[in-house]
N, C-alpha and C. Protein backbone atom coordinates (compact mmCIF):
# COMPACT_ATOMS: atom_id res chain seq x y z
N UNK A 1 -6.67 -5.92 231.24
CA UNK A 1 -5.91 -6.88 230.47
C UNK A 1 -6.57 -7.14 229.11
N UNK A 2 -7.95 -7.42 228.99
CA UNK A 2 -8.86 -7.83 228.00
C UNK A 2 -8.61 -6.47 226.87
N UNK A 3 -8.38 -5.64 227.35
CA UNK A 3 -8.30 -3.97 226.53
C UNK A 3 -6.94 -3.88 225.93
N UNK A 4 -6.01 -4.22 227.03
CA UNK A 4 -4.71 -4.23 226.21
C UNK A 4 -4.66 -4.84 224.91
N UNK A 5 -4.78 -6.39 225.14
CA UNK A 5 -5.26 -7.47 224.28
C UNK A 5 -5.62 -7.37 223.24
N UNK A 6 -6.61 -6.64 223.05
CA UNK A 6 -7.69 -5.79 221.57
C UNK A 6 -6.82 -5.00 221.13
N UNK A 7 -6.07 -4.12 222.29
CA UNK A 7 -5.30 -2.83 221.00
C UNK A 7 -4.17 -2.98 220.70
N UNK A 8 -3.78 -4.61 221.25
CA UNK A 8 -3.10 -4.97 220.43
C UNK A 8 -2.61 -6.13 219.44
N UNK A 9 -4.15 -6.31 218.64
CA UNK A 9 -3.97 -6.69 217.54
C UNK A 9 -5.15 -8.45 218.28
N UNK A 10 -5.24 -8.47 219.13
CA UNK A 10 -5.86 -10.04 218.82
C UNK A 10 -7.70 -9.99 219.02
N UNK A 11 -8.23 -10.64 218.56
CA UNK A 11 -9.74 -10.30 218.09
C UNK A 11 -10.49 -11.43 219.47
N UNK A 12 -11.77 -10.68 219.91
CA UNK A 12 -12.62 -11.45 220.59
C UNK A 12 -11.87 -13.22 221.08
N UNK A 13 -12.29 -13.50 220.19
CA UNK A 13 -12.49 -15.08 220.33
C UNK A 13 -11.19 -15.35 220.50
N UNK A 14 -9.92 -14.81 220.65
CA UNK A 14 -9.12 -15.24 221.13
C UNK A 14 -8.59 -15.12 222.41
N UNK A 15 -8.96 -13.84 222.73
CA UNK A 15 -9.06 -13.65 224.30
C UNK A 15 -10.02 -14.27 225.00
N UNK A 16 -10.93 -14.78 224.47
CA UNK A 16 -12.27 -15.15 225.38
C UNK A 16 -11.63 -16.74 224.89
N UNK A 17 -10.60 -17.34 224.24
CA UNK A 17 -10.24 -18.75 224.47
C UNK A 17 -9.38 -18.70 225.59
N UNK A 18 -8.46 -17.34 225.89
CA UNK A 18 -7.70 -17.32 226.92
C UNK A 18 -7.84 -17.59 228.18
N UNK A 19 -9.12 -16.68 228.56
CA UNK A 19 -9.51 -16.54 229.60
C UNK A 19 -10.62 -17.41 229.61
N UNK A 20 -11.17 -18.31 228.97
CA UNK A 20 -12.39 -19.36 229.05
C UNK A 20 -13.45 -18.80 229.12
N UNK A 21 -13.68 -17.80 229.03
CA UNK A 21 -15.39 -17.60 228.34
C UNK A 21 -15.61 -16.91 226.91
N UNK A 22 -16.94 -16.77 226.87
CA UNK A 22 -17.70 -16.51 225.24
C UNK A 22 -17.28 -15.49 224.87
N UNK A 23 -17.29 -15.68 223.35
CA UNK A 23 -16.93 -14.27 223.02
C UNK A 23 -17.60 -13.14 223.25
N UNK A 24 -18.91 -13.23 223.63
CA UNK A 24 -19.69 -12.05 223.44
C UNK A 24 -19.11 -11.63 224.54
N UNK A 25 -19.19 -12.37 225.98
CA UNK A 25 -18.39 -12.05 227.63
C UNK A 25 -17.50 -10.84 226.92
N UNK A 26 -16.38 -10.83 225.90
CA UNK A 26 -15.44 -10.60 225.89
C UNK A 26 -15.77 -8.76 225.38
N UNK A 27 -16.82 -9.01 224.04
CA UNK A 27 -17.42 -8.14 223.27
C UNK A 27 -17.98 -6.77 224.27
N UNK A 28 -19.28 -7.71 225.14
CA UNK A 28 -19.65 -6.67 226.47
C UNK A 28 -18.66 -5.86 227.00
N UNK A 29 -17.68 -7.00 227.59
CA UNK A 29 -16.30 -6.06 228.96
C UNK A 29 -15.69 -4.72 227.94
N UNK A 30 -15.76 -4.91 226.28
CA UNK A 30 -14.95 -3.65 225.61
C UNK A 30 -15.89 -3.05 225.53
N UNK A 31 -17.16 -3.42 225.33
CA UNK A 31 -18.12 -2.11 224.87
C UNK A 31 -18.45 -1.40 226.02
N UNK A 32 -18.51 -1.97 227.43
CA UNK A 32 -18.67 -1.47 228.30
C UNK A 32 -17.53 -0.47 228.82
N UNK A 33 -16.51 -0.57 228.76
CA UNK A 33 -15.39 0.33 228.51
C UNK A 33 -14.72 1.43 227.81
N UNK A 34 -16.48 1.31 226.91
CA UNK A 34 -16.40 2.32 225.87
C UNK A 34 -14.98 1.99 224.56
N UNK A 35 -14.43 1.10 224.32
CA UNK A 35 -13.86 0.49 223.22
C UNK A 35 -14.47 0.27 221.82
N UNK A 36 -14.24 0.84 221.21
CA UNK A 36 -14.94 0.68 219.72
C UNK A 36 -14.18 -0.57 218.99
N UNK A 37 -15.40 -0.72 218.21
CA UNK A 37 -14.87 -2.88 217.86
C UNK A 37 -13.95 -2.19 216.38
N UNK A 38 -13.08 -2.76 216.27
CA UNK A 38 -12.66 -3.08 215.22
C UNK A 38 -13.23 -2.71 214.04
N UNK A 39 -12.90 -2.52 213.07
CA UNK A 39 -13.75 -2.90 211.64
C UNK A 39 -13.29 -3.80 210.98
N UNK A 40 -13.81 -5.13 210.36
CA UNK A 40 -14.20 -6.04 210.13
C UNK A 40 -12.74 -6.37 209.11
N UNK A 41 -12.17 -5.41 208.33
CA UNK A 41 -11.32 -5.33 207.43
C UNK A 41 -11.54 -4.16 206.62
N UNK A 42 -10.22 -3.68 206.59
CA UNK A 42 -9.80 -2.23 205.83
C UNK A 42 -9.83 -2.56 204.31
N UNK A 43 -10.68 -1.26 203.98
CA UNK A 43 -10.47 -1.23 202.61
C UNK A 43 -9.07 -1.15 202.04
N UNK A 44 -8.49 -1.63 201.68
CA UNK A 44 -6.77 -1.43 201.09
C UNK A 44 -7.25 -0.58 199.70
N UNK A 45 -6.62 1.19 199.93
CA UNK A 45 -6.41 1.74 198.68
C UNK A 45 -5.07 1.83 198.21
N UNK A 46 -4.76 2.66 197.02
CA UNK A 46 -3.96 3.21 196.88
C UNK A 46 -3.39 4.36 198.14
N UNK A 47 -4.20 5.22 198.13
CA UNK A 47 -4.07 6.16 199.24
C UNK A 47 -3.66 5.41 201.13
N UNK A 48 -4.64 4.44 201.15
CA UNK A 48 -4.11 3.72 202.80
C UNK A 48 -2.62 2.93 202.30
N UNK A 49 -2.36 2.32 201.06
CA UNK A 49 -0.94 1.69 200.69
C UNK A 49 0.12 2.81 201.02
N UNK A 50 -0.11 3.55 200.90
CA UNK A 50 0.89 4.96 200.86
C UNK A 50 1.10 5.38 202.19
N UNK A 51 -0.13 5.31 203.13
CA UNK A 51 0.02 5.63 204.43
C UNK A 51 0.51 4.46 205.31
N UNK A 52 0.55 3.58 204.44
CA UNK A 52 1.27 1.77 204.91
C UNK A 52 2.82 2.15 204.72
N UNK A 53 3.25 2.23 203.79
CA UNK A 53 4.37 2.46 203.08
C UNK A 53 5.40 3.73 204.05
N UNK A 54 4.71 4.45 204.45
CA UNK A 54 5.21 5.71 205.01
C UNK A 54 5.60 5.23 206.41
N UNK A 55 4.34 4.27 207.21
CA UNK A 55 4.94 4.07 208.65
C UNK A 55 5.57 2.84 208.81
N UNK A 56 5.90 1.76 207.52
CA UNK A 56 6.88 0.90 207.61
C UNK A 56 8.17 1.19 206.88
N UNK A 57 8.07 2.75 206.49
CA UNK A 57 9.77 3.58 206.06
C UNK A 57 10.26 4.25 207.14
N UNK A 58 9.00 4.60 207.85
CA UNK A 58 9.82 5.36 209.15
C UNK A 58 10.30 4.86 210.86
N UNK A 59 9.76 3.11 210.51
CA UNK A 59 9.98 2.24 211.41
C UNK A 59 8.90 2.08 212.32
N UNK A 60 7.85 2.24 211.93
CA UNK A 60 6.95 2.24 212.97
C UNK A 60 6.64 0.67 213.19
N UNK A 61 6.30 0.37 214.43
CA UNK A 61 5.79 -1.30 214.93
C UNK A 61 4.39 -1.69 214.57
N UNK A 62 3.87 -3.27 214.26
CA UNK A 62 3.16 -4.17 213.86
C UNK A 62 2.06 -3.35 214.86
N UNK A 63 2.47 -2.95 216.22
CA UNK A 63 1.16 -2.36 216.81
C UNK A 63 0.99 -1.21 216.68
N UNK A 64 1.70 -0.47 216.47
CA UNK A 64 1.28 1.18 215.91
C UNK A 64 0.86 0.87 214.32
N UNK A 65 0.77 0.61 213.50
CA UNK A 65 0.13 0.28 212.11
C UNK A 65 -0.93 -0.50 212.60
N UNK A 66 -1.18 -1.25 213.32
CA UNK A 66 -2.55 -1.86 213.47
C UNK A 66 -3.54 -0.61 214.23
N UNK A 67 -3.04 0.16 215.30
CA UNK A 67 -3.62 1.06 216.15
C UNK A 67 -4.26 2.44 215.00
N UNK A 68 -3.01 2.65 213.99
CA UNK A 68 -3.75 3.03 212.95
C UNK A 68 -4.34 3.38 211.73
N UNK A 69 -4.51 1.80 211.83
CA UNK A 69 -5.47 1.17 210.48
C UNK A 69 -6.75 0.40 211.46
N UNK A 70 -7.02 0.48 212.89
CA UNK A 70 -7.91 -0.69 213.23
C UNK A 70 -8.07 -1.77 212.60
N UNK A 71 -6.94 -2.96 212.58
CA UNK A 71 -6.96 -3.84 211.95
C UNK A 71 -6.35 -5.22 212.70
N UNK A 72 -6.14 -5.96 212.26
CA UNK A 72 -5.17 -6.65 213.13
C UNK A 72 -4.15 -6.65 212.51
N UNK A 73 -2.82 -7.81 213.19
CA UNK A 73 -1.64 -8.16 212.99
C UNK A 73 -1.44 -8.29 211.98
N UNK A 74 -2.28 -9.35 211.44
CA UNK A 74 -2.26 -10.65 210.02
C UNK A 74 -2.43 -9.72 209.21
N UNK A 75 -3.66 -8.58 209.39
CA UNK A 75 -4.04 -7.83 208.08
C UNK A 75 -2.40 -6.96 207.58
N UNK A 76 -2.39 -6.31 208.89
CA UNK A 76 -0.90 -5.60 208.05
C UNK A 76 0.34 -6.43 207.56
N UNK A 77 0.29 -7.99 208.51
CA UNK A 77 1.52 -8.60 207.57
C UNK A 77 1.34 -8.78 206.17
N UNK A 78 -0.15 -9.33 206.02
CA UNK A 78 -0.67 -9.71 204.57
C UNK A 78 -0.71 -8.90 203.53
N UNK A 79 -0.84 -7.49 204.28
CA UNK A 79 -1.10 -6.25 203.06
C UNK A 79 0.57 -5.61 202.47
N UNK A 80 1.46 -6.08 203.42
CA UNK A 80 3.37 -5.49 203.49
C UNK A 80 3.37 -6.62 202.39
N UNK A 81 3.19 -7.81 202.78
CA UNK A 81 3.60 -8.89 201.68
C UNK A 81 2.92 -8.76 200.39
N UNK A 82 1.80 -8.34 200.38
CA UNK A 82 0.99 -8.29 198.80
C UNK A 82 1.89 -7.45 198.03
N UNK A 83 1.99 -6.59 198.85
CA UNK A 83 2.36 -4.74 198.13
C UNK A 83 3.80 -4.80 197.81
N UNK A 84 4.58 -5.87 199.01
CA UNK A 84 5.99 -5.65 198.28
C UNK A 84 6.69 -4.48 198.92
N UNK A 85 5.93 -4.06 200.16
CA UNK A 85 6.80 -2.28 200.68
C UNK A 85 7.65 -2.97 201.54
N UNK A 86 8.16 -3.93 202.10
CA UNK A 86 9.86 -4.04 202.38
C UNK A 86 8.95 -4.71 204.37
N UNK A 87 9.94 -4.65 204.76
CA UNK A 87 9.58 -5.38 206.10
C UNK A 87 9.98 -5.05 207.23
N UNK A 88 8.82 -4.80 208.60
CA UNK A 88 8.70 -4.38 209.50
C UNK A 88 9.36 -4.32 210.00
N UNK A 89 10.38 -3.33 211.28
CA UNK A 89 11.52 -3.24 212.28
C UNK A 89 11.38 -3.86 212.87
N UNK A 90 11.87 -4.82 214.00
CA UNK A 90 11.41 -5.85 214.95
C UNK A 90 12.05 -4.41 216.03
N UNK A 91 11.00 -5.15 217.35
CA UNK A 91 11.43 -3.89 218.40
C UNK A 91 12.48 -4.66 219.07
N UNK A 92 13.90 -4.15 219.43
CA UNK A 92 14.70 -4.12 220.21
C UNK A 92 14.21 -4.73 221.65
N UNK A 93 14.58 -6.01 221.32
CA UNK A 93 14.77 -6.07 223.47
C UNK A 93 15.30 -5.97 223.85
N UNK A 94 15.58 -5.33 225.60
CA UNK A 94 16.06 -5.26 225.98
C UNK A 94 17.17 -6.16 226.27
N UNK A 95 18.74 -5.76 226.48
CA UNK A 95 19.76 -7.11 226.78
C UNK A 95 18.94 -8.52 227.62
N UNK A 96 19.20 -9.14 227.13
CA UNK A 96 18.86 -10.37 228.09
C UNK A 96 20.24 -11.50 227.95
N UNK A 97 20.03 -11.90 229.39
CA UNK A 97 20.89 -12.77 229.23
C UNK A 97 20.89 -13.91 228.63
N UNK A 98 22.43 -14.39 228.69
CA UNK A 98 22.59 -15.77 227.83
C UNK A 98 22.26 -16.82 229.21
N UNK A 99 22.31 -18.21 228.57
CA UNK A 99 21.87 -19.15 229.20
C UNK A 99 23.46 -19.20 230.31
N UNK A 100 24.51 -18.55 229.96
CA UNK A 100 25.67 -19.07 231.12
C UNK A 100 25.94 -17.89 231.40
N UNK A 101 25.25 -16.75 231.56
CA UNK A 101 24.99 -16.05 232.54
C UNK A 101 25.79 -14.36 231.71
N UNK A 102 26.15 -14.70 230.65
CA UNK A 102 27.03 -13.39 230.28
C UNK A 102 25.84 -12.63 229.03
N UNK A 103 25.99 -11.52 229.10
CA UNK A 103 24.75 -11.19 228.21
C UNK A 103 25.20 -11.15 226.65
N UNK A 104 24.03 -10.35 225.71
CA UNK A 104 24.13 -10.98 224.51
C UNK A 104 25.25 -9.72 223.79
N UNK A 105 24.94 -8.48 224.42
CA UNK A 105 26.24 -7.46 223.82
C UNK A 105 27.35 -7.67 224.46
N UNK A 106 27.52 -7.84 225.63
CA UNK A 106 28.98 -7.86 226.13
C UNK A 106 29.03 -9.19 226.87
N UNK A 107 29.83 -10.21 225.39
CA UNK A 107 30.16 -11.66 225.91
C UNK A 107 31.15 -11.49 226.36
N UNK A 108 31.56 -12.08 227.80
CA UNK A 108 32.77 -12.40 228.29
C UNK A 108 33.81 -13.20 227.31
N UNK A 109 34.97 -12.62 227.23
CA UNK A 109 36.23 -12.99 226.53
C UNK A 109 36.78 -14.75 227.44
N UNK A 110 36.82 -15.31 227.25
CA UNK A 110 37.85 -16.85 227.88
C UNK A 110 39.28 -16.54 227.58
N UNK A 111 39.99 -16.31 228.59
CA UNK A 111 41.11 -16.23 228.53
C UNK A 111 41.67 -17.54 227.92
């Protein structure tokens, strides 16, 4: 769970608020798993803007751009908003229902 967590997108100290212990607790269980930490924050070039630009034209998700840039969430929202390259696909959920029981593509007609 703690592994999922990291790769996708939330840092130490927030999982280790989740689950109630220290961050380091949290630091050990990935390194011991052989998980490589993060880097601290991406250099933003020209060249990584371009490779930004390319996987938010071809629809790629907030966790595949974080998976690879090793970064978090915030960094890639913050770096789409600086730059001005247009805004992320939200992923499709699955139908879910409405609160009176008819779903959200196929609403029942009232005669």
């Amino acid at each position: 769970m703690i592994v999922f967590m990291y790769q996708n997108g939330n840092n130490p100290s927030t999982i280790a608020d989740k689950f109630g212990v220290a961050r380091r607790t949290i630091i050990s269980r990935l390194d011991a798993r052989g998980i490589d930490a993060r880097k601290k924050a991406v250099e933003w070039t020209p060249e990584t803007d371009e490779r930004l630009k390319i996987l938010v034209l071809k629809g790629a998700t907030v966790d595949e751009i974080c998976a690879e840039f090793g970064c978090s969430k915030n960094a890639v929202y913050v770096r789409i908003s600086k730059t001005g390259i247009g805004k992320l696909k939200r992923k499709m959920d699955k139908e879910k229902p409405l609160r009176n029981g008819n779903s959200e593509s196929g609403k029942e007609k009232k005669l």
